[in-house]
N, C-alpha and C. Protein backbone atom coordinates (compact mmCIF):
# COMPACT_ATOMS: atom_id res chain seq x y z
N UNK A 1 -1.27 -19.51 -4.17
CA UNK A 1 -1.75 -18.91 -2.94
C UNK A 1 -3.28 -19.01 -2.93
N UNK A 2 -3.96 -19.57 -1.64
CA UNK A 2 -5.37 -19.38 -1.45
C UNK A 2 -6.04 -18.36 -1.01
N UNK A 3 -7.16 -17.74 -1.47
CA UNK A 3 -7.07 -16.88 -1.24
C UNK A 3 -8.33 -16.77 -0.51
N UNK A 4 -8.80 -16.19 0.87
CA UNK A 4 -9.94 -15.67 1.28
C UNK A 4 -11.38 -15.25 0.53
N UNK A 5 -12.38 -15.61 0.40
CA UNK A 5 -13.60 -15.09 -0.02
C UNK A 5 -13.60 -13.83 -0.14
N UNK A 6 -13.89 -12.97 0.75
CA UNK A 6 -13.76 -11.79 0.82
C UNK A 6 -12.29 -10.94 0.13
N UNK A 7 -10.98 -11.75 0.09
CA UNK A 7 -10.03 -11.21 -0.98
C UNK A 7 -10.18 -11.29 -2.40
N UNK A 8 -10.72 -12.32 -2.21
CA UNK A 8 -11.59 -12.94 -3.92
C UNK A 8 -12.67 -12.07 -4.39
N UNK A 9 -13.30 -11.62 -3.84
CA UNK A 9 -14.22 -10.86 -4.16
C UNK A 9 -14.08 -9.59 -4.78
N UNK A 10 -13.13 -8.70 -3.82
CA UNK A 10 -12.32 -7.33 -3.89
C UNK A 10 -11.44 -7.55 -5.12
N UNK A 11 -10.68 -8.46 -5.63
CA UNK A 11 -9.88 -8.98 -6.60
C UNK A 11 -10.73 -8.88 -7.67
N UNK A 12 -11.54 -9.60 -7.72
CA UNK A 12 -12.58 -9.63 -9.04
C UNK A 12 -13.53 -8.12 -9.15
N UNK A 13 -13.92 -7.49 -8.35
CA UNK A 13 -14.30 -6.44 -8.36
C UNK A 13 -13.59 -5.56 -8.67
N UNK A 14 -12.01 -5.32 -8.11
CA UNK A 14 -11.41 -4.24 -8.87
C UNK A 14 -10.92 -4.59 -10.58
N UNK A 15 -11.28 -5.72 -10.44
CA UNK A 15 -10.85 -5.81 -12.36
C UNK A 15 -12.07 -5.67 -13.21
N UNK A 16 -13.32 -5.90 -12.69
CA UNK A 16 -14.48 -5.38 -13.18
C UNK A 16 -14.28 -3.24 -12.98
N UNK A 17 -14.02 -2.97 -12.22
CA UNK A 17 -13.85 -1.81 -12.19
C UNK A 17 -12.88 -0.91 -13.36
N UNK A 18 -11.76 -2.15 -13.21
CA UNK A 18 -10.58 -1.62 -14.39
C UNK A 18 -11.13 -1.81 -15.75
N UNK A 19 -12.17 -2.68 -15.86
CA UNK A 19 -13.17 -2.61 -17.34
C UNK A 19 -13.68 -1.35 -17.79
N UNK A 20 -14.36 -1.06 -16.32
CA UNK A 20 -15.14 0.44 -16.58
C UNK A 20 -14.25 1.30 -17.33
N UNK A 21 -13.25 1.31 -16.62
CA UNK A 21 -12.48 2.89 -17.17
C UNK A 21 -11.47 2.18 -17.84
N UNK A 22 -11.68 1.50 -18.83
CA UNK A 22 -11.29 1.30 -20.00
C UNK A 22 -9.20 0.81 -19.86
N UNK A 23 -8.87 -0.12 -18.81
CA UNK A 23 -8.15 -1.08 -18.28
C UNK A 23 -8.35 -2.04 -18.42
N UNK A 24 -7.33 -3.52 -18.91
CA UNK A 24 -7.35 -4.73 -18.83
C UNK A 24 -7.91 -4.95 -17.58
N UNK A 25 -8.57 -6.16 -17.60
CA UNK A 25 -9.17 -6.92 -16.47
C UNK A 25 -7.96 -7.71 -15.55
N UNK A 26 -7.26 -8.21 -16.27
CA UNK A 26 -6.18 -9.03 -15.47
C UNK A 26 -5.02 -7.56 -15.21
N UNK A 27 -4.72 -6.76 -15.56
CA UNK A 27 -4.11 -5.78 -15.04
C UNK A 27 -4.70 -4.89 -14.22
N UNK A 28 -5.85 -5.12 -14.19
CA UNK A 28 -6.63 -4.39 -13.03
C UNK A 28 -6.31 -5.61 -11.18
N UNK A 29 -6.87 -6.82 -11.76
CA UNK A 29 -6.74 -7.45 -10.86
C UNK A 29 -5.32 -8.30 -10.59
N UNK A 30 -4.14 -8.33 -11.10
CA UNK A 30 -3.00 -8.09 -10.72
C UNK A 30 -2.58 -6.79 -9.45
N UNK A 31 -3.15 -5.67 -9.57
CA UNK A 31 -2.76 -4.70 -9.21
C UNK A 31 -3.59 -4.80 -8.16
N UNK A 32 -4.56 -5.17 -7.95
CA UNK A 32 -5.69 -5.44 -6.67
C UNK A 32 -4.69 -6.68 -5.52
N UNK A 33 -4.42 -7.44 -6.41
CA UNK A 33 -4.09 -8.71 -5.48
C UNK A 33 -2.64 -8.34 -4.71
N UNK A 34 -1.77 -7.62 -5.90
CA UNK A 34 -0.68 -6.94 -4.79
C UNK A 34 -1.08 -5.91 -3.70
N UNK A 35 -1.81 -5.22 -4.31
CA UNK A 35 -2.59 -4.18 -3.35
C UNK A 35 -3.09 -4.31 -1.66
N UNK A 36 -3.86 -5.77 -2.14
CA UNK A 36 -4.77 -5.96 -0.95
C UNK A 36 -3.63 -6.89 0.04
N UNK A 37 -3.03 -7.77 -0.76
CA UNK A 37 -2.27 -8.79 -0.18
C UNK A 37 -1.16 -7.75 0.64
N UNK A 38 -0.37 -7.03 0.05
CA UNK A 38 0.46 -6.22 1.01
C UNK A 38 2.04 -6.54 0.62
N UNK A 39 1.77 -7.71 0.09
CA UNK A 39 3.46 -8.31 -0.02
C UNK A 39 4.14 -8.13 -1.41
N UNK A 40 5.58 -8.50 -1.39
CA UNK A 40 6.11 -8.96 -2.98
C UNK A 40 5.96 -10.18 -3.51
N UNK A 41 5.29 -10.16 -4.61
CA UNK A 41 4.55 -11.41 -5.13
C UNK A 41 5.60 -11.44 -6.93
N UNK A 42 6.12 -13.06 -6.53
CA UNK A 42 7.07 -13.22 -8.01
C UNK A 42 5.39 -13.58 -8.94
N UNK A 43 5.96 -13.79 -10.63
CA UNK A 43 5.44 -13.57 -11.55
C UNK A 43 4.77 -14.91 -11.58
N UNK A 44 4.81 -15.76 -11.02
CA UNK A 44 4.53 -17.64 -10.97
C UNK A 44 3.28 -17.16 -9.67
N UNK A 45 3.90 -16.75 -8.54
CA UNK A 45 2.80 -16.35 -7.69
C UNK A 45 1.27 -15.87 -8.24
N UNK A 46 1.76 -14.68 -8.89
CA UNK A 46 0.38 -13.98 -9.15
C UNK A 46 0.07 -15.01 -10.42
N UNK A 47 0.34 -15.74 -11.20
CA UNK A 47 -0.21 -16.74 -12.23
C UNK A 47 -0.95 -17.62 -11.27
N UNK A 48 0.06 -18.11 -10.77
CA UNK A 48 -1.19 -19.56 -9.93
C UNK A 48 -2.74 -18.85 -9.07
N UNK A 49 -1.90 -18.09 -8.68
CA UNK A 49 -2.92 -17.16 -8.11
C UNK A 49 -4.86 -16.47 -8.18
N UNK A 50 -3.87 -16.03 -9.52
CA UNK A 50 -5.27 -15.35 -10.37
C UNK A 50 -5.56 -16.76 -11.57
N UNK A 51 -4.86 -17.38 -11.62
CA UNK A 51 -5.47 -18.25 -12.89
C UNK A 51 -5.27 -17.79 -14.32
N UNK A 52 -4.20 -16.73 -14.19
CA UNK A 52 -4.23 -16.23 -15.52
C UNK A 52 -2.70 -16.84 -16.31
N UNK A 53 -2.74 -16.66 -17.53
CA UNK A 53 -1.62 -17.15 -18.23
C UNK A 53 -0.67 -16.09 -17.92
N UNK A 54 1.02 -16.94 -17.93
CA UNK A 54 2.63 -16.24 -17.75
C UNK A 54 2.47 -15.04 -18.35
N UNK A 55 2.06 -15.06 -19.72
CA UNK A 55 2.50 -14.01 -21.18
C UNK A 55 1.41 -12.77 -20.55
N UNK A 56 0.13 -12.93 -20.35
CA UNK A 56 -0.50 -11.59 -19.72
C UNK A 56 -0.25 -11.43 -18.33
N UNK A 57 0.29 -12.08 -17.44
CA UNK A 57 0.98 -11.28 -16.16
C UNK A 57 2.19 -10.73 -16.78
N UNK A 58 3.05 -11.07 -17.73
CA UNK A 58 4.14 -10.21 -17.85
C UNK A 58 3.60 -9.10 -18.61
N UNK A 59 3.06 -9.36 -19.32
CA UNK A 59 2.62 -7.63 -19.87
C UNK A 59 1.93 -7.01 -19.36
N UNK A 60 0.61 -7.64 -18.17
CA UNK A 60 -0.12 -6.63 -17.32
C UNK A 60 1.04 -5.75 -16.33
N UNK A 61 2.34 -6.59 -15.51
CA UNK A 61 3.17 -6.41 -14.78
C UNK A 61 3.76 -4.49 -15.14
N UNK A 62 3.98 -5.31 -16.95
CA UNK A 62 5.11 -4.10 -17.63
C UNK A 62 4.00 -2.50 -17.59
N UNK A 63 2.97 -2.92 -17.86
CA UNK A 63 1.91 -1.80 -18.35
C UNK A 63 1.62 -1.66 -16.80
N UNK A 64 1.74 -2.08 -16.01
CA UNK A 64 1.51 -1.46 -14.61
C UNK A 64 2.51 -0.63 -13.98
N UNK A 65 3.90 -1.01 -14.12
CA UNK A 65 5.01 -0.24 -13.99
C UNK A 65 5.38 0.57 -14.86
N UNK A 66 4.96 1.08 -16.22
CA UNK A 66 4.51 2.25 -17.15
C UNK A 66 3.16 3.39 -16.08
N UNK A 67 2.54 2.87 -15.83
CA UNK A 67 1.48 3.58 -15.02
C UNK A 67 2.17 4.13 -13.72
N UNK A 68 3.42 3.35 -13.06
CA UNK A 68 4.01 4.16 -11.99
C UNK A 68 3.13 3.32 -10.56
N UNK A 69 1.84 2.19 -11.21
CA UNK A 69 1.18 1.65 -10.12
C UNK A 69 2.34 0.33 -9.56
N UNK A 70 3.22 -0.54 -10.18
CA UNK A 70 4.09 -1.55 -9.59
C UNK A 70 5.21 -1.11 -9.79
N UNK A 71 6.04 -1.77 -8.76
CA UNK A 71 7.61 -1.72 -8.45
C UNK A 71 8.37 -3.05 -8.57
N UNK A 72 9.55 -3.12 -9.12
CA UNK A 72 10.06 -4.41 -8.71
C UNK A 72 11.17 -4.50 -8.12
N UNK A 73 10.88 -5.22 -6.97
CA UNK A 73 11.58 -5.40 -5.91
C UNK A 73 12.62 -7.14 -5.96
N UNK A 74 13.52 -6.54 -5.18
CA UNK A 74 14.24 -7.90 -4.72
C UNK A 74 13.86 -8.68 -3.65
N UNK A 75 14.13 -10.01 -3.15
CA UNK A 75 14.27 -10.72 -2.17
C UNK A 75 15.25 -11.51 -2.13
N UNK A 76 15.97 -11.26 -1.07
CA UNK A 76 17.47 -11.76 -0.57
C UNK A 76 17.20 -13.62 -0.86
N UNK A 77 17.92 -14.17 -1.37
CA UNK A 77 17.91 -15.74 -1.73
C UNK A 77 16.69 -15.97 -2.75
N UNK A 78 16.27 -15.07 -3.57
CA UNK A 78 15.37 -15.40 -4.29
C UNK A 78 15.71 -14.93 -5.32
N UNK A 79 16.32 -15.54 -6.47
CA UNK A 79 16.41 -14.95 -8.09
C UNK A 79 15.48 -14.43 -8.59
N UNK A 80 14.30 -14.59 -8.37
CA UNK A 80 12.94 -14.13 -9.43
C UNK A 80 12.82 -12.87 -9.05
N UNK A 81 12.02 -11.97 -10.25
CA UNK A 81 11.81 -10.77 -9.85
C UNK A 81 10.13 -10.76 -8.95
N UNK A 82 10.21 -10.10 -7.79
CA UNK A 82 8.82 -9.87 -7.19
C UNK A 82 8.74 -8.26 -7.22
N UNK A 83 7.05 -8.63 -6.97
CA UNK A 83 6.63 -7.42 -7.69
C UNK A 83 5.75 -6.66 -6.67
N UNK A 84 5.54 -5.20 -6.02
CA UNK A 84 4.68 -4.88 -5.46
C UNK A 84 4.06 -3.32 -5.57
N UNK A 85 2.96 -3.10 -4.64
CA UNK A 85 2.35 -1.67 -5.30
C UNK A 85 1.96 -1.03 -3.83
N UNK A 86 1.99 0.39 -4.28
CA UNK A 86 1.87 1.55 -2.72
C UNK A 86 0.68 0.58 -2.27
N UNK A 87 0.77 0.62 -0.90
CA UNK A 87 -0.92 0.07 0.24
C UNK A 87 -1.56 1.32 0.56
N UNK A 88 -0.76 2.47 -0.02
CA UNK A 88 -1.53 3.91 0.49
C UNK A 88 -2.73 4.27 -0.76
N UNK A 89 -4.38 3.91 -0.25
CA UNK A 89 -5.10 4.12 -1.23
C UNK A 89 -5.12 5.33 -2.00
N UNK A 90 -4.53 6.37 -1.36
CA UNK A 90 -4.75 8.13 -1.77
C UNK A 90 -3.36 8.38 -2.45
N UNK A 91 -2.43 7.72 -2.23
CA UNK A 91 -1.31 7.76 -3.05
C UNK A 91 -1.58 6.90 -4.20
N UNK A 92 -2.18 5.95 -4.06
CA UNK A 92 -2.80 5.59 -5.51
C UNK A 92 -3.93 6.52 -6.07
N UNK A 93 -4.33 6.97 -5.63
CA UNK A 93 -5.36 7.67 -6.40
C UNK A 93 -4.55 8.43 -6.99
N UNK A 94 -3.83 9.12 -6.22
CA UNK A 94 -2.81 10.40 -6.87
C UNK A 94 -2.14 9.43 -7.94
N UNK A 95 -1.43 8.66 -8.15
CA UNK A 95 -0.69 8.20 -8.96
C UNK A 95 -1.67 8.01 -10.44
N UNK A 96 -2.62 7.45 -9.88
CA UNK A 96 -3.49 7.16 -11.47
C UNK A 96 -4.65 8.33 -11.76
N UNK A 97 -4.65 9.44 -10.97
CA UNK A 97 -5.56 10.78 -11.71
C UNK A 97 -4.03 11.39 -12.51
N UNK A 98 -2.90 11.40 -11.90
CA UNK A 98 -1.79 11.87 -12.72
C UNK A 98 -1.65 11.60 -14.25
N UNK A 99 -1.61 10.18 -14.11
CA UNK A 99 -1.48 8.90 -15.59
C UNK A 99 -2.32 9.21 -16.41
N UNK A 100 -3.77 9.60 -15.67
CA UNK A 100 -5.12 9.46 -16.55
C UNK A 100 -4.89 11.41 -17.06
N UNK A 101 -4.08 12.25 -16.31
CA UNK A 101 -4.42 13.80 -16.97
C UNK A 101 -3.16 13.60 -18.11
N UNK A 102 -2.14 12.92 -17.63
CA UNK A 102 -1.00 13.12 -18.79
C UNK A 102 -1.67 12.28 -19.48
N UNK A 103 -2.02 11.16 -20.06
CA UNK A 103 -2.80 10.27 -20.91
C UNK A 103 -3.99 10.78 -21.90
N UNK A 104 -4.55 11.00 -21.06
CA UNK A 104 -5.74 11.78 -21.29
C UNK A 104 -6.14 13.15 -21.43
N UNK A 105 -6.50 13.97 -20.48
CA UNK A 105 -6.22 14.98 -20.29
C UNK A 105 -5.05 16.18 -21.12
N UNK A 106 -3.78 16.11 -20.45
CA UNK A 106 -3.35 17.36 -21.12
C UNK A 106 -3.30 16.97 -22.78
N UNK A 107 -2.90 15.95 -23.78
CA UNK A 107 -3.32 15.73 -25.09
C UNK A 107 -4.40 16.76 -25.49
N UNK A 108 -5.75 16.26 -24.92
CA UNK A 108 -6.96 17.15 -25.47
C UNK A 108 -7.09 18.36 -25.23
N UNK A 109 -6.05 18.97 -24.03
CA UNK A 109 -5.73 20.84 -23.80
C UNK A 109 -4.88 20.84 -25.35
N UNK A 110 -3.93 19.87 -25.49
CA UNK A 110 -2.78 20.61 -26.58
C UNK A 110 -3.46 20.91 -27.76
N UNK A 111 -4.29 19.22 -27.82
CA UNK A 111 -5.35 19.37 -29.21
C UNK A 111 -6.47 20.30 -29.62
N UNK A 112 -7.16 20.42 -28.17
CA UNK A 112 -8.05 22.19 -28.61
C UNK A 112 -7.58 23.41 -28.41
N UNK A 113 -6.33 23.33 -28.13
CA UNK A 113 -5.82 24.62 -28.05
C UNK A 113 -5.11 24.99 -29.76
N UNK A 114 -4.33 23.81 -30.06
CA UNK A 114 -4.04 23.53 -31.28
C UNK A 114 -5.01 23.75 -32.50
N UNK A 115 -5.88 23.19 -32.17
CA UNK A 115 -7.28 23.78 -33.01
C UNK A 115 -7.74 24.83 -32.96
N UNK A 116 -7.98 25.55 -31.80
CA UNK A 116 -8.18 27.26 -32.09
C UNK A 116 -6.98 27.87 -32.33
N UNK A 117 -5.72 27.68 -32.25
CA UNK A 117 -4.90 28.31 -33.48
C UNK A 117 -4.51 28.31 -34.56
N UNK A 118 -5.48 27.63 -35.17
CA UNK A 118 -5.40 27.07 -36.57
C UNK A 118 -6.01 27.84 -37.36
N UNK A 119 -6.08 27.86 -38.82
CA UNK A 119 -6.77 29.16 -39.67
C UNK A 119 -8.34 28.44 -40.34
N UNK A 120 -8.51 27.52 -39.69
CA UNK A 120 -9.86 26.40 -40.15
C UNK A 120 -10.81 27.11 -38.76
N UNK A 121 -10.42 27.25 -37.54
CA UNK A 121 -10.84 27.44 -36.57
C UNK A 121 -11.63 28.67 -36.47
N UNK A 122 -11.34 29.69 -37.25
CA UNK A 122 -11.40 31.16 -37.67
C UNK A 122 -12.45 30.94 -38.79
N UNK A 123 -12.85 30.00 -39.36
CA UNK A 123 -13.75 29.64 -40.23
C UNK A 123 -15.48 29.20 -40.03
N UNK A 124 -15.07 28.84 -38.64
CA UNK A 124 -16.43 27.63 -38.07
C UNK A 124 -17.25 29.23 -37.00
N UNK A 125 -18.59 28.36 -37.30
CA UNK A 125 -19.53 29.36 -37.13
C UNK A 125 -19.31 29.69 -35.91
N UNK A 126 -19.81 30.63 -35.05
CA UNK A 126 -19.36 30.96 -33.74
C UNK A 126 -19.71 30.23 -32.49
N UNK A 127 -20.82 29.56 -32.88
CA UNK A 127 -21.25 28.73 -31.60
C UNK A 127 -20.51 27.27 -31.37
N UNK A 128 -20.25 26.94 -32.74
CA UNK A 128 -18.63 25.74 -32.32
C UNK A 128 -17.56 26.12 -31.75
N UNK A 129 -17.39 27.91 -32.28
CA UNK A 129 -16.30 28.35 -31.71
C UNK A 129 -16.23 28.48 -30.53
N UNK A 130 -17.14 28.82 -29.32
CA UNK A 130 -17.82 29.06 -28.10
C UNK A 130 -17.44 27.43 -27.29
N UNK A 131 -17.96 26.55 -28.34
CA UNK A 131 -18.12 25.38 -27.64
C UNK A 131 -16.81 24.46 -27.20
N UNK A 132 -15.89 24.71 -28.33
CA UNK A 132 -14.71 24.50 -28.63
C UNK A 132 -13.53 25.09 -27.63
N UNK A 133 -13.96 26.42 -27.31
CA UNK A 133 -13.33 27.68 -26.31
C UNK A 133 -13.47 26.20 -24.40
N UNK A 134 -14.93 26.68 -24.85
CA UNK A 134 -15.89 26.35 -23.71
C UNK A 134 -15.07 25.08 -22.99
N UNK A 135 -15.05 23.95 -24.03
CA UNK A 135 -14.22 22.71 -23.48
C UNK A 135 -12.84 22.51 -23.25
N UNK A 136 -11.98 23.47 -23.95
CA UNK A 136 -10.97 23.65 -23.42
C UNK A 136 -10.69 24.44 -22.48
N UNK A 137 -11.20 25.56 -21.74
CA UNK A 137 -11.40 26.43 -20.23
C UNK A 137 -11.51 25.27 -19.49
N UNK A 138 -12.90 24.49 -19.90
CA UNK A 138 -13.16 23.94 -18.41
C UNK A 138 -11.95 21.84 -18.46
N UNK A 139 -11.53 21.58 -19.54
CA UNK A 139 -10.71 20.56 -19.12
C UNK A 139 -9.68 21.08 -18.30
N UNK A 140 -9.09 22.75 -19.14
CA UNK A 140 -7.58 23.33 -18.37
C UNK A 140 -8.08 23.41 -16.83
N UNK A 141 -9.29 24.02 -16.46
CA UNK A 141 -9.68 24.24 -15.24
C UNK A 141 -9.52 23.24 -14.41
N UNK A 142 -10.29 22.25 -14.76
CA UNK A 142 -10.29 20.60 -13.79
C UNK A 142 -8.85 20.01 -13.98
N UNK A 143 -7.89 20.13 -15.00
CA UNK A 143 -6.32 19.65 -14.82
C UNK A 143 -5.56 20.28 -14.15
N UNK A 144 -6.24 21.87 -13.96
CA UNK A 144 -5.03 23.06 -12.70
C UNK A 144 -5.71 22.74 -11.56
N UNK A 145 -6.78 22.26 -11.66
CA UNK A 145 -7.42 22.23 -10.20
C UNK A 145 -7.00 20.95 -9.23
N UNK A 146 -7.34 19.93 -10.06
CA UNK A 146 -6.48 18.73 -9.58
C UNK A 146 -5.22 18.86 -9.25
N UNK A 147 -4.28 19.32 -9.86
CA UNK A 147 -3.10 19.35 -9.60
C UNK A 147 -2.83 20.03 -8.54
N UNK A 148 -3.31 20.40 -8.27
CA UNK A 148 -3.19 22.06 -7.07
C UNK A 148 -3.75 20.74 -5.85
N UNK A 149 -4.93 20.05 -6.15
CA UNK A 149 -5.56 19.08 -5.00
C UNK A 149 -4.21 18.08 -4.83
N UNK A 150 -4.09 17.62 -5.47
CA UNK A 150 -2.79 16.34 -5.45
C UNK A 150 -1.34 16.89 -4.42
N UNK A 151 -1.37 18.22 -4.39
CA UNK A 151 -0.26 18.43 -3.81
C UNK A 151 -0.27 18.70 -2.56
N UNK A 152 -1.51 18.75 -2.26
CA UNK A 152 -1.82 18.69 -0.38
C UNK A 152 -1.69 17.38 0.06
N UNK A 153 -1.53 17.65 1.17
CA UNK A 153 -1.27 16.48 2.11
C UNK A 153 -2.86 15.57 2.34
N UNK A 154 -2.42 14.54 2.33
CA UNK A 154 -3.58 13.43 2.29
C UNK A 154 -4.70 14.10 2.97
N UNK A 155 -4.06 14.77 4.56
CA UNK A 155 -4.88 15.03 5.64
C UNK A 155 -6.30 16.45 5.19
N UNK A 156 -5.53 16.95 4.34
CA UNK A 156 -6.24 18.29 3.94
C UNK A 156 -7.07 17.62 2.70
N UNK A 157 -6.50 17.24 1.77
CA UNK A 157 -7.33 16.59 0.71
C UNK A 157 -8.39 15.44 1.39
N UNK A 158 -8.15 14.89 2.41
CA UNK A 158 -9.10 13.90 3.01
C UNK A 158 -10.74 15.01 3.36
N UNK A 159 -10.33 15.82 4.02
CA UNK A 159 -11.26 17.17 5.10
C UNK A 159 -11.71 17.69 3.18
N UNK A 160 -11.35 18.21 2.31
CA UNK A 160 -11.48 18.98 1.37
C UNK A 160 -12.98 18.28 0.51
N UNK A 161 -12.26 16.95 -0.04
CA UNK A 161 -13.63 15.86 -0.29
C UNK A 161 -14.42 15.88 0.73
N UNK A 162 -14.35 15.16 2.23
CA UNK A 162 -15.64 15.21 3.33
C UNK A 162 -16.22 16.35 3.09
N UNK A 163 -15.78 17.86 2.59
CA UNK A 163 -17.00 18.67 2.82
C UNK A 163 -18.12 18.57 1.60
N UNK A 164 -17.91 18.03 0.32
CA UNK A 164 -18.59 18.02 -0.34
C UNK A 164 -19.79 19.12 -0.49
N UNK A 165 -20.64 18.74 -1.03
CA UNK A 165 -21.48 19.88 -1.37
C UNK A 165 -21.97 21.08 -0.27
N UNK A 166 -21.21 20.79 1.02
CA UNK A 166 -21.08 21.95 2.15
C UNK A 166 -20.31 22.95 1.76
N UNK A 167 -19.66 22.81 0.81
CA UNK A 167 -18.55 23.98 0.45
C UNK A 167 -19.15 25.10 -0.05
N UNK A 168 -20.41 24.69 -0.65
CA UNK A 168 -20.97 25.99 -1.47
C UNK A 168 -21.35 27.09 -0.52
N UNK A 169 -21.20 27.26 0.84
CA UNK A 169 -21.50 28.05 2.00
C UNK A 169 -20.20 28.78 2.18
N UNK A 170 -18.83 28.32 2.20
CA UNK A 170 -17.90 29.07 1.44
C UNK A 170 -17.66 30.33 0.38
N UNK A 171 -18.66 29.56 -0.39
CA UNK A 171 -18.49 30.94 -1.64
C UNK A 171 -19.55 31.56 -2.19
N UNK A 172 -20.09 31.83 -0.81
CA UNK A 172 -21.63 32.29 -0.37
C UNK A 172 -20.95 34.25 -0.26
């Protein structure tokens, strides 16, 4: 498939992006090209496509449908499996702040919580203890808070972000 300048661009940019936050590059931009393109794309497609080898589209594919970001779909007269991902950008967001708190996130609640109930924890001078307290309040805080955001409707979570730093007149 040929692809537009401007699709090319967005393609390579979201896999530079998937670098940042610590994502394969070709599983970043796998997930861009279904994304932007809109359609079900078999496993030969997105190879010729992106230029990348069979063996890392099938494992970017698998590790994308572990993330909950691809689906695989059928097409009537077509044996191959095709593959595609939500076009709703905010339902992706929701899908991968989810991945990234279970991944990430709740682990390091279990692990500092785990650590201040430990009898080593009761040992360390008080200002680790503080600090230790300190980072587990505020990860639990930002993982109840998100979650609580994720469950509104796009329309309210859309208005909630636009107010940005106007909110502090709120809790004035």
């Amino acid at each position: 498939m040929r692809l537009n300048p401007a699709t090319e661009k967005f393609i390579l940019h979201w896999g530079e992006m998937g670098t940042q936050w610590g994502v394969n590059r070709t599983m970043s931009q796998i997930h861009a090209l279904l994304y932007i393109i809109g359609k079900p794309l078999n496993a030969e497609e997105i190879t010729e496509t992106l230029g990348v080898a069979r063996s890392n589209v099938s494992t970017s594919i698998k590790e994308l449908q572990n993330w909950g970001l691809v689906q695989k779909v059928s097409i009537l007269g077509d044996r191959r499996d095709h593959f595609t991902t939500n076009t709703d950008v905010w339902e992706l967001a929701r899908v991968i702040v989810v991945e990234r708190q279970k991944r990430e996130l709740d682990p390091t609640v279990q692990f500092l919580q785990e650590l201040m109930d430990s009898p080593e924890f009761e040992n360390e001078n008080s200002s680790v203890k503080a600090r230790i307290k300190e980072t587990h309040e505020f990860i639990e805080t930002v993982t109840t808070w998100s979650t609580e955001m994720l469950k509104l409707p796009t329309s309210s979570l859309k208005k909630i972000l636009k107010l940005g730093a106007s909110i502090k007149k709120f809790l004035r």
